[in-house]
Protein backbone atom coordinates (compact mmCIF):
# COMPACT_ATOMS: atom_id res chain seq x y z
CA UNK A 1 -59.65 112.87 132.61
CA UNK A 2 -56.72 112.98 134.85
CA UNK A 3 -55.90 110.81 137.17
CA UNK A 4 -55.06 112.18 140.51
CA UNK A 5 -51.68 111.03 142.17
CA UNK A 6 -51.52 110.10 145.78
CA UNK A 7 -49.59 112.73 146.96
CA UNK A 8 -50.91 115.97 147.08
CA UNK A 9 -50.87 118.37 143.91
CA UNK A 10 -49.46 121.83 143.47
CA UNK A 11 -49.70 124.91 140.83
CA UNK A 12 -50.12 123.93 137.22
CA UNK A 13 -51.37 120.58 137.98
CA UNK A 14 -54.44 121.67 139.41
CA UNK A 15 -54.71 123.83 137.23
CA UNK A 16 -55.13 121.39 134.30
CA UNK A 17 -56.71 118.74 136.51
CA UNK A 18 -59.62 121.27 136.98
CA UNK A 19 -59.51 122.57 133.39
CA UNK A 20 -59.41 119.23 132.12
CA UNK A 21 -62.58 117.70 134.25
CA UNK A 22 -64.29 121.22 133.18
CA UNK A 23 -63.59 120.41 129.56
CA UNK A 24 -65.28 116.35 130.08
CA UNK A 25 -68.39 118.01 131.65
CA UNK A 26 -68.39 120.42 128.55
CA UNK A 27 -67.94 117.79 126.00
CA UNK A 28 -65.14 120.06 124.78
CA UNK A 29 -63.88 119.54 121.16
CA UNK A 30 -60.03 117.42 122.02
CA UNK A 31 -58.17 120.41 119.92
CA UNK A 32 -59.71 123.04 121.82
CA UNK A 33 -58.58 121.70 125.42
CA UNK A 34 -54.86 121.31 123.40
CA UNK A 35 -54.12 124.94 123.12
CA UNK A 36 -55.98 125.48 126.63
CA UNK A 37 -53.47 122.92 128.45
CA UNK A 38 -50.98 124.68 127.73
CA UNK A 39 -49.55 128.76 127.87
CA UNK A 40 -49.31 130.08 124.75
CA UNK A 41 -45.82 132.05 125.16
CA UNK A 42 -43.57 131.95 128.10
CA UNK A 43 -40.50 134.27 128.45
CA UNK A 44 -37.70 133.94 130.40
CA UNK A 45 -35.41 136.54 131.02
CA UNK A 46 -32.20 137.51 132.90
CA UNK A 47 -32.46 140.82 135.08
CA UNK A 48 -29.36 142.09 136.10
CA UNK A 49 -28.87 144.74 138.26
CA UNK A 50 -26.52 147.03 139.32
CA UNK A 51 -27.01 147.17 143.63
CA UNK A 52 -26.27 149.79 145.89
CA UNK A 53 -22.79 148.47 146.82
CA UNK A 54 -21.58 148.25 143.58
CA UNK A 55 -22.27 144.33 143.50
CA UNK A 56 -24.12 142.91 140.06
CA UNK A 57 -27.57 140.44 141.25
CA UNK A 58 -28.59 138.50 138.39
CA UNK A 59 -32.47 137.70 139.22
CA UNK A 60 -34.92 135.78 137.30
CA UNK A 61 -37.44 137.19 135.30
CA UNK A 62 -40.69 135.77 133.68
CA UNK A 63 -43.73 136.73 131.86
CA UNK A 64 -46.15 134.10 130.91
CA UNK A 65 -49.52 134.53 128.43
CA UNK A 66 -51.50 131.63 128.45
CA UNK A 67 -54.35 132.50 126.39
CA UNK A 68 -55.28 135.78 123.92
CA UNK A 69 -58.63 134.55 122.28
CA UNK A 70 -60.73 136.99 123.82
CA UNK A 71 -58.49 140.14 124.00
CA UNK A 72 -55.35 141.32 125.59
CA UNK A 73 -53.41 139.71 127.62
CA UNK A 74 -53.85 140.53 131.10
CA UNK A 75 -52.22 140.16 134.64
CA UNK A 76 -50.06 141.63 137.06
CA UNK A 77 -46.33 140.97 138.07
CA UNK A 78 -45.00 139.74 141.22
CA UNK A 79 -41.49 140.07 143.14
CA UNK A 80 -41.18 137.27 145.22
CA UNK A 81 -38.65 134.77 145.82
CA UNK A 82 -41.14 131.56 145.05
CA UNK A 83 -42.43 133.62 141.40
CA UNK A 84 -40.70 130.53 139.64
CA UNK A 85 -42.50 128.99 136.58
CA UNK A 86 -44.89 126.61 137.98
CA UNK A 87 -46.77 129.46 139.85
CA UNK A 88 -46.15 132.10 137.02
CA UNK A 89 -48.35 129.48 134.83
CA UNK A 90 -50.90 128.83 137.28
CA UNK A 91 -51.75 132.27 137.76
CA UNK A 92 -51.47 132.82 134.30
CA UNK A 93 -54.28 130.55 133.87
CA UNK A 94 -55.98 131.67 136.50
CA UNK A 95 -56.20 134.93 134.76
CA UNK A 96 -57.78 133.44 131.61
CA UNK A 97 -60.72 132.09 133.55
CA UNK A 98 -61.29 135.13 135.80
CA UNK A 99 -61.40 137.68 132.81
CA UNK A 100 -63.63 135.21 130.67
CA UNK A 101 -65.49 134.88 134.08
CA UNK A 102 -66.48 138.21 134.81
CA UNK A 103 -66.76 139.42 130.98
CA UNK A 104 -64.03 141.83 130.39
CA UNK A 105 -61.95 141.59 127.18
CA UNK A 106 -58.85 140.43 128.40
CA UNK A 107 -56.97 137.07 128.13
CA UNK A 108 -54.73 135.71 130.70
CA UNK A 109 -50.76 136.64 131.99
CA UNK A 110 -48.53 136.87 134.88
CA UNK A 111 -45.27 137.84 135.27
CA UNK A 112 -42.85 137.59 138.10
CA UNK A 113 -39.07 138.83 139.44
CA UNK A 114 -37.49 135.84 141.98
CA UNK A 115 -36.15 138.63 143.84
CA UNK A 116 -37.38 139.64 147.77
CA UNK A 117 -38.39 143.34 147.70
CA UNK A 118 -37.86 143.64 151.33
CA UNK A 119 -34.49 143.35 151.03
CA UNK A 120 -34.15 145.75 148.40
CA UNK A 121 -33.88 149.33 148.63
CA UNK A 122 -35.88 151.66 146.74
CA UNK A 123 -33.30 152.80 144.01
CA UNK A 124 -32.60 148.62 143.54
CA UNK A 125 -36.29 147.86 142.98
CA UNK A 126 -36.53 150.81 140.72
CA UNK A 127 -33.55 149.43 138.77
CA UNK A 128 -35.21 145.94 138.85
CA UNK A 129 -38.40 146.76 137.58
CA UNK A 130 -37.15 149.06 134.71
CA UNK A 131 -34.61 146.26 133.21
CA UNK A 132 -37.43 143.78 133.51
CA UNK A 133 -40.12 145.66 132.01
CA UNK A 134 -37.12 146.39 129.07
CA UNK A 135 -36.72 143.05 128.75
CA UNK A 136 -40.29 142.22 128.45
CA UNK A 137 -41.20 144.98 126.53
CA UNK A 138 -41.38 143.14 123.19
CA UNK A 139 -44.04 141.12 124.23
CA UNK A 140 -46.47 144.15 125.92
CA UNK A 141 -48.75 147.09 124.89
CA UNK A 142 -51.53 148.41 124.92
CA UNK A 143 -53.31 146.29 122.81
CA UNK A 144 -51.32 143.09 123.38
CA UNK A 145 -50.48 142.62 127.22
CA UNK A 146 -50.95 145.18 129.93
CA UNK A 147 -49.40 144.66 133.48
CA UNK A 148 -50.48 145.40 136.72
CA UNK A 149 -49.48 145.17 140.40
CA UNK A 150 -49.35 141.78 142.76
CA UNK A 151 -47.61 140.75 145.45
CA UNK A 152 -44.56 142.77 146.24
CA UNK A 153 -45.69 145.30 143.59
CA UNK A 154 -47.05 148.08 143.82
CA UNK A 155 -48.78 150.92 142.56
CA UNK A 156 -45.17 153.16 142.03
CA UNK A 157 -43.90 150.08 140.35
CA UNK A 158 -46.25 150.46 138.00
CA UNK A 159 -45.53 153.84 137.70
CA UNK A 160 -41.23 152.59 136.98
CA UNK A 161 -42.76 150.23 134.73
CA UNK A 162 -44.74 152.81 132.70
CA UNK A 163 -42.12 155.00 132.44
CA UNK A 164 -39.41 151.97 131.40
CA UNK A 165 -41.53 151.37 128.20
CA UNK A 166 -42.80 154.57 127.60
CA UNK A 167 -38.68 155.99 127.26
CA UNK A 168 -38.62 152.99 124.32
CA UNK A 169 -42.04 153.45 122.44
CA UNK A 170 -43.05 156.84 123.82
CA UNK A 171 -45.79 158.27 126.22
CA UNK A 172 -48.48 155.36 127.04
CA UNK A 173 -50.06 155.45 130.24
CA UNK A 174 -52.57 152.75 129.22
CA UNK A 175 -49.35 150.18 129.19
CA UNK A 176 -50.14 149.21 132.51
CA UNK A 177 -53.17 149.33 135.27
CA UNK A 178 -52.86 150.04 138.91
CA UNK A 179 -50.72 152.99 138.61
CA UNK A 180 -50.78 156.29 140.60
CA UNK A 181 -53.37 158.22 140.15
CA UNK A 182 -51.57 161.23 139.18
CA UNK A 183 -50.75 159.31 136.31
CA UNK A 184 -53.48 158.19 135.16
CA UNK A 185 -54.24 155.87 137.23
CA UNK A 186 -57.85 154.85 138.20
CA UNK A 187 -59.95 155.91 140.78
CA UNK A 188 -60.92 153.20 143.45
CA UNK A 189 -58.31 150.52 141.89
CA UNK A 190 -56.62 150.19 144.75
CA UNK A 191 -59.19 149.37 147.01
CA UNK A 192 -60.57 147.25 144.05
CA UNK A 193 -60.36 143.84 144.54
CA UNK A 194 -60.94 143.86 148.46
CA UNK A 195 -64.10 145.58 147.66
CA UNK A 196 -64.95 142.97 144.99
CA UNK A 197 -64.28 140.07 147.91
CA UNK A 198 -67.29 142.33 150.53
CA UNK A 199 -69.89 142.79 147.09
CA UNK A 200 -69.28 138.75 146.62
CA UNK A 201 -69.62 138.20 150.19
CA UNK A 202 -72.69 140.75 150.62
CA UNK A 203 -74.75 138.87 148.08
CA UNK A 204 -74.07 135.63 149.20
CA UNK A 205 -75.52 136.36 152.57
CA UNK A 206 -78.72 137.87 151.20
CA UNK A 207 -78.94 134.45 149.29
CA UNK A 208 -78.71 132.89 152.33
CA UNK A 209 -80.79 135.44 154.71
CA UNK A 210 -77.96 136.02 157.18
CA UNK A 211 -77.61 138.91 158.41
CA UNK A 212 -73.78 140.56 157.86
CA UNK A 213 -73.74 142.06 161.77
CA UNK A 214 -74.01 138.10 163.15
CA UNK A 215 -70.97 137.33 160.71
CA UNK A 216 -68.02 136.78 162.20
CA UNK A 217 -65.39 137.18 159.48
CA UNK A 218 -61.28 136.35 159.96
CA UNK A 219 -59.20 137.74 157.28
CA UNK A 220 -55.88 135.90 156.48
CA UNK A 221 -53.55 138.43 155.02
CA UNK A 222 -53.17 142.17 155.79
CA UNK A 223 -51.68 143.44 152.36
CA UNK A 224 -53.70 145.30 149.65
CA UNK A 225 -56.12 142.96 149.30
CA UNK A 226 -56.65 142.29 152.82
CA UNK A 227 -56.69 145.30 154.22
CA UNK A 228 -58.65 146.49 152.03
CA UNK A 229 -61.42 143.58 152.08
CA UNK A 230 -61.03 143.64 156.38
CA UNK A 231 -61.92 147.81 156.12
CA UNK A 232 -65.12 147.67 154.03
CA UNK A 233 -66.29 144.72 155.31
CA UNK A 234 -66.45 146.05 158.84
CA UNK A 235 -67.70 149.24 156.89
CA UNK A 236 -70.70 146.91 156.13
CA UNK A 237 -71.49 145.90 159.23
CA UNK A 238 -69.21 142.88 159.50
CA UNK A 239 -67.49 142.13 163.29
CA UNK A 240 -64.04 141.23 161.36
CA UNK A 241 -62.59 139.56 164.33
CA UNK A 242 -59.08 138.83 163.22
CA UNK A 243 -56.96 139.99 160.68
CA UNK A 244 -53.00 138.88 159.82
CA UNK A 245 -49.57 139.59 158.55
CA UNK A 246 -46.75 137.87 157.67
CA UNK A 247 -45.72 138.33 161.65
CA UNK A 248 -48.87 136.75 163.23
CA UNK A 249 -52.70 137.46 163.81
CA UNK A 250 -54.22 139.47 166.25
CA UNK A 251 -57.93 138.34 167.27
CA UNK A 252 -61.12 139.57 169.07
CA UNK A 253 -63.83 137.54 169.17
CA UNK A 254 -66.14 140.83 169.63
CA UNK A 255 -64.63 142.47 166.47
CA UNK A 256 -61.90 144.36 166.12
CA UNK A 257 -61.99 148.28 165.14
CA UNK A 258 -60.54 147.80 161.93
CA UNK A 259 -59.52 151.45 161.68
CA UNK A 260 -57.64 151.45 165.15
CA UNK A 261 -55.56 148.41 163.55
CA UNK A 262 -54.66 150.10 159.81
CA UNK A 263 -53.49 153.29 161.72
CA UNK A 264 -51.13 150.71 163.72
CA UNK A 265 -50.01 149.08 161.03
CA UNK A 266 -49.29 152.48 159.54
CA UNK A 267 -47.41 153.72 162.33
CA UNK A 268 -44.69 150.66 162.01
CA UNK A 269 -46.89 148.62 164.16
CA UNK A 270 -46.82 144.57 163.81
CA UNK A 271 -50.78 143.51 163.34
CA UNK A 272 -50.13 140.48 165.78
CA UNK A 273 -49.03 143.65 168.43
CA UNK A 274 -52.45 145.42 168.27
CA UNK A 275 -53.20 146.56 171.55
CA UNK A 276 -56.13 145.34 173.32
CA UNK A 277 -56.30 141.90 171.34
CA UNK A 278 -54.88 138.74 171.47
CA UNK A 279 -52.49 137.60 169.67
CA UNK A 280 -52.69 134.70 167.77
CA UNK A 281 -50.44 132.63 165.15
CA UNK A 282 -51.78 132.51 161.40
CA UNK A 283 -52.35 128.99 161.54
CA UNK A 284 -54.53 129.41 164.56
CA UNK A 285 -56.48 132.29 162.77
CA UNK A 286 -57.43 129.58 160.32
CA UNK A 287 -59.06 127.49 162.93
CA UNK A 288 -61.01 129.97 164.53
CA UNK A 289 -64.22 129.37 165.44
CA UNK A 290 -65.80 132.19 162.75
CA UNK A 291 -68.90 132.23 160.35
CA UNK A 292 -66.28 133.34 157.15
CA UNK A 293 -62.63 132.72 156.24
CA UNK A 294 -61.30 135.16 153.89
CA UNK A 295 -57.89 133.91 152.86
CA UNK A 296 -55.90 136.90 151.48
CA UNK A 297 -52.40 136.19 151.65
CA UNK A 298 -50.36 133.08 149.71
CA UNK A 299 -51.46 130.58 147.51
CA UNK A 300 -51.65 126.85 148.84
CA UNK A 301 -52.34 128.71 152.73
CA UNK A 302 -55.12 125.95 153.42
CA UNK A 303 -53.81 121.88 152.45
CA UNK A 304 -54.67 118.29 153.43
CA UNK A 305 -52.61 119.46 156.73
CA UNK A 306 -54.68 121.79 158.10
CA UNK A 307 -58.19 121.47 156.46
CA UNK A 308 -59.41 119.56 158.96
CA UNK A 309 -59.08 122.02 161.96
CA UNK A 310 -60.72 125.07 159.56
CA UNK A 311 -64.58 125.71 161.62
CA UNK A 312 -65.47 128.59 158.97
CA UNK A 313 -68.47 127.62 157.40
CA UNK A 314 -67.83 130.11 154.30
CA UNK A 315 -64.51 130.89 152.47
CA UNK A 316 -64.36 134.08 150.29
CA UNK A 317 -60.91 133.09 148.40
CA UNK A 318 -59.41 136.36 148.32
CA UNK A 319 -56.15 135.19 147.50
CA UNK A 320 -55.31 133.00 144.20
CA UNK A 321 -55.13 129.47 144.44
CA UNK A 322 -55.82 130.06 148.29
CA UNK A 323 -56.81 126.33 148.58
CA UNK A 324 -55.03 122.98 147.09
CA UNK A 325 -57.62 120.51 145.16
CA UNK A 326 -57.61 118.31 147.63
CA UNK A 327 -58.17 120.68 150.96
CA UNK A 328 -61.18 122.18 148.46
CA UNK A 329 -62.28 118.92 147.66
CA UNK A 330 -62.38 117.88 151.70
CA UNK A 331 -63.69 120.90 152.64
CA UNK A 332 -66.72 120.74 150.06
CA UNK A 333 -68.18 117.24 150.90
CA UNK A 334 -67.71 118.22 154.95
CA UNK A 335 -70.18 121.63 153.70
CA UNK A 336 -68.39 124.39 153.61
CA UNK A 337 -69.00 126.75 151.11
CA UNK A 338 -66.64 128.18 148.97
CA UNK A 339 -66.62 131.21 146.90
CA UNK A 340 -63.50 130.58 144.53
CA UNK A 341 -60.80 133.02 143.91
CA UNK A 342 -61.58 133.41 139.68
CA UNK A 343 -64.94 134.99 141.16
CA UNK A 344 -64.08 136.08 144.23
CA UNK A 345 -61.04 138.21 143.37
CA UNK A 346 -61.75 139.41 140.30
CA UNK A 347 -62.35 143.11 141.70
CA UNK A 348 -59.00 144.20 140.72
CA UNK A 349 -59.11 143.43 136.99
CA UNK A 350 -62.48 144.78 136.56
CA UNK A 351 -61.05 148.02 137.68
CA UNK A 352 -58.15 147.38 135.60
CA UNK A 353 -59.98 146.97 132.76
CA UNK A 354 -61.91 150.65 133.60
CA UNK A 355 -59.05 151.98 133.98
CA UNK A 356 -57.67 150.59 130.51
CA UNK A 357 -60.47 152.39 128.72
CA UNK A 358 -60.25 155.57 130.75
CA UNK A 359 -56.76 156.12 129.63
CA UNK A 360 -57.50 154.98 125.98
CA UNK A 361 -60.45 157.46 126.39
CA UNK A 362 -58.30 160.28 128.43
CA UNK A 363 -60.95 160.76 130.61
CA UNK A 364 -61.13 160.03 133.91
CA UNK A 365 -64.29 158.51 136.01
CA UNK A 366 -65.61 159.94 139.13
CA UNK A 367 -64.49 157.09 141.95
CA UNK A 368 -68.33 156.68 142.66
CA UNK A 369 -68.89 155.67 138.81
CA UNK A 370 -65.84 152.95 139.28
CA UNK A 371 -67.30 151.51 142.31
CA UNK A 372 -71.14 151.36 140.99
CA UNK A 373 -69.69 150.03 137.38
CA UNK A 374 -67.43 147.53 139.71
CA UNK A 375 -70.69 145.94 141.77
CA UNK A 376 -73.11 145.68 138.84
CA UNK A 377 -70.23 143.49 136.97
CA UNK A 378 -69.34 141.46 140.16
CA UNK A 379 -72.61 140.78 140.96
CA UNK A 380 -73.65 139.59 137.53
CA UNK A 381 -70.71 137.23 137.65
CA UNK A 382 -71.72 136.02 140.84
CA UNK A 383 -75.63 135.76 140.01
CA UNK A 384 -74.65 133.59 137.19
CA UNK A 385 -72.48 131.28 138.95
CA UNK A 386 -74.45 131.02 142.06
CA UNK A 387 -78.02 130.52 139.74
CA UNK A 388 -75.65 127.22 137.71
CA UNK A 389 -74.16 126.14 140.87
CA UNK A 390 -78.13 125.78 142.39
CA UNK A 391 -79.58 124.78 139.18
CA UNK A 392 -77.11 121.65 138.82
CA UNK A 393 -76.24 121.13 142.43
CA UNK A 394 -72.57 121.54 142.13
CA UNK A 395 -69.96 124.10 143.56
CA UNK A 396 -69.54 127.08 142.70
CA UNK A 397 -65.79 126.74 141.35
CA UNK A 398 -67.27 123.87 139.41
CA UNK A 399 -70.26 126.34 137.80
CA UNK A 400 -67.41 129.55 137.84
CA UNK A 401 -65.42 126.78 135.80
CA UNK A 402 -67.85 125.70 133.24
CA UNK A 403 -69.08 129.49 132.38
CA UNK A 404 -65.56 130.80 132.25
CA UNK A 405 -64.21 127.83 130.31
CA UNK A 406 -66.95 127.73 128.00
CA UNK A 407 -66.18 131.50 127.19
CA UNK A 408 -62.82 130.98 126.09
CA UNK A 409 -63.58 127.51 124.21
CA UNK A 410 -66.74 130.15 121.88
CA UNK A 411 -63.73 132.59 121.37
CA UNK A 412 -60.90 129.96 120.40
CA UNK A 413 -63.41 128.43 118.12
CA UNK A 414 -65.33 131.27 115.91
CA UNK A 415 -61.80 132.94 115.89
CA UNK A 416 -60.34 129.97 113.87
CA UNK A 417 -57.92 129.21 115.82
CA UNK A 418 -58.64 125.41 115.56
């Protein structure tokens, strides 16, 4: 059991703190828990780059597989200037759970550029994301690690990133998941994991016979995922009553017409300069006085600093690793449920995984088949963590934990591995 240190933890080490307390409860065999502690294969790589002006920028590249027991490795890659190796191994882990989690036969990777795409042109982050993917390419395929997009990718790079490997090992549209759908990319992937974050939410309301329309929900984060989860909630009959960008929040505390705010946004608009709402900073959007917190933007948002002032009695963790250890650990003896990101999230690589087969199969899915196939799978996962978390009075991170955990250990174990 680890020991935790007075000051408060970050990335990997809560990672292993949680894996390792998940293993005690387990009884898990001491050899097993080795080869989970640790990634199995982390690559470093230089990316250099030829800019606009004629300069050379040398960025930092990495691609991280922590565990391949119960398939490919699977996870997306993010440009960022903080995608350093601490976080690159957390969410690599993070991965391993979440596909064990929600039963798809993938293990866990990330990958990452230190580089910040918003002060890139197009033609640079082209030429970034094809030398990275060349310099990775060793390590992926089809049937060893498939990509996908995070933050500050996107859907056209994975379409640079397909064709970057397919110009060294020919024509292979399965190499990565959330690409265009012009090239073969799946139906209802993009909207994916924000939908995932509304069928989680959904069900956990009918478990507790509330009714969605007297659910005030605040949405931190107004990227893919947020966006996306902020639109089909208030689809469902949600009053989403602030959403937020990088810029600031903009709240109502009637609800906000969702729609009105996207075409905005879409215009060039800033979120926190929606007309006819207030706006607000992020940190006060975290305090509001709301029925659900979705979190949807960077990891660590909530800490010890500001767990105190959050009045949500739900959080859906949209983001990963939305939530230190100890902010979760606060928040769960004051009452506040938590739905954790492994579960939570996991939209986007259950579509990623249909898509996967649909370009092994070349044959394409009708978006209505993705989304039904999408909330039967989610649901399960949550049914089963929600019935362990009631049946042993514990979290639900600590019964998403134990079945995803438990998954991997079976795998490790009647592979031979140990």
């Amino acid at each position: 059991m680890v020991t935790v240190p007075a000051t408060e933890t970050t990335g990997y080490d809560d990672a292993v703190e949680l894996l390792e307390s998940t293993a005690e409860e387990l009884n898990l065999r001491d050899d097993v828990l080795l080869l989970l502690r640790r990634p199995h294969r982390e690559l470093h790589v230089q990316v250099p780059v030829r800019m606009d002006d004629g300069s050379v920028s040398v960025f930092s590249g990495i691609r991280v597989q922590h565990n391949g027991a119960r398939g490919p490795y699977k996870g997306g890659v993010r440009f960022h200037p903080e995608a350093d190796l601490d976080e690159v191994r957390t969410l690599a882990s993070l991965m391993t759970w979440k596909c064990a989690l929600v039963d798809v036969p993938f293990g866990g990777a990330k990958g990452g550029v230190q580089c910040d795409p918003a002060q890139l042109s197009v033609s640079e982050l082209n030429r970034v994301t094809r030398r990275y993917t060349q310099n990775i390419a060793h390590l992926i395929g089809i049937n060893r690690d498939i990509p996908a997009p995070d933050m500050g990718t996107n859907a056209q790079t994975m379409a640079w990133m397909m064709d970057a490997y397919g110009q060294l090992e020919g024509y292979t549209p399965g190499i990565v998941t959330g690409k265009p759908v012009a090239l073969g990319g799946s139906l209802g992937r993009e909207a994916a994991t924000g939908r995932g974050v509304v069928l989680v939410l959904q069900q956990l309301c009918r478990d507790l016979g509330r009714d969605p329309k007297t659910q005030s929900v605040a949405v931190q984060g107004f990227g893919n995922v947020g966006s996306w989860a902020a639109r089909i909630a208030d689809e469902a009959g949600f009053p989403v009553v602030a959403v937020s960008d990088i810029t600031g929040a903009t709240y109502d505390e009637t609800g906000l017409d969702i729609t009105a705010v996207m075409n905005h946004v879409n215009d060039g608009g800033l979120v926190s300069e929606f007309p006819g709402a207030s706006a607000i900073t992020n940190e006060e959007l975290l305090s509001l006085p709301c029925d659900v917190l979705i979190p949807a933007a960077n990891g660590d948002a909530i800490t010890t600093a500001n767990c105190d002032n959050v009045r949500a009695d739900i959080i859906i963790e949209a983001a990963n690793h939305p939530l230190t250890t100890e902010a979760d650990d606060a928040l769960t003896q004051r009452g506040t449920l938590i739905v954790p990101d492994i579960l939570a999230n996991a939209g986007g690589v259950i579509v990623s995984y249909f898509e996967w087969t649909q370009n092994i199969q070349q044959f394409r899915w009708e978006e209505k088949q993705v989304n039904g196939e999408l909330a039967t799978r989610i649901t399960q996962a949550y049914r089963s963590v929600s019935d362990l978390s009631r049946e042993r009075r514990i979290p639900m991170r600590r019964g998403a934990y134990l079945l995803a955990v438990k998954r991997v250990a079976e795998a490790i174990t009647m592979r031979g591995f140990v």
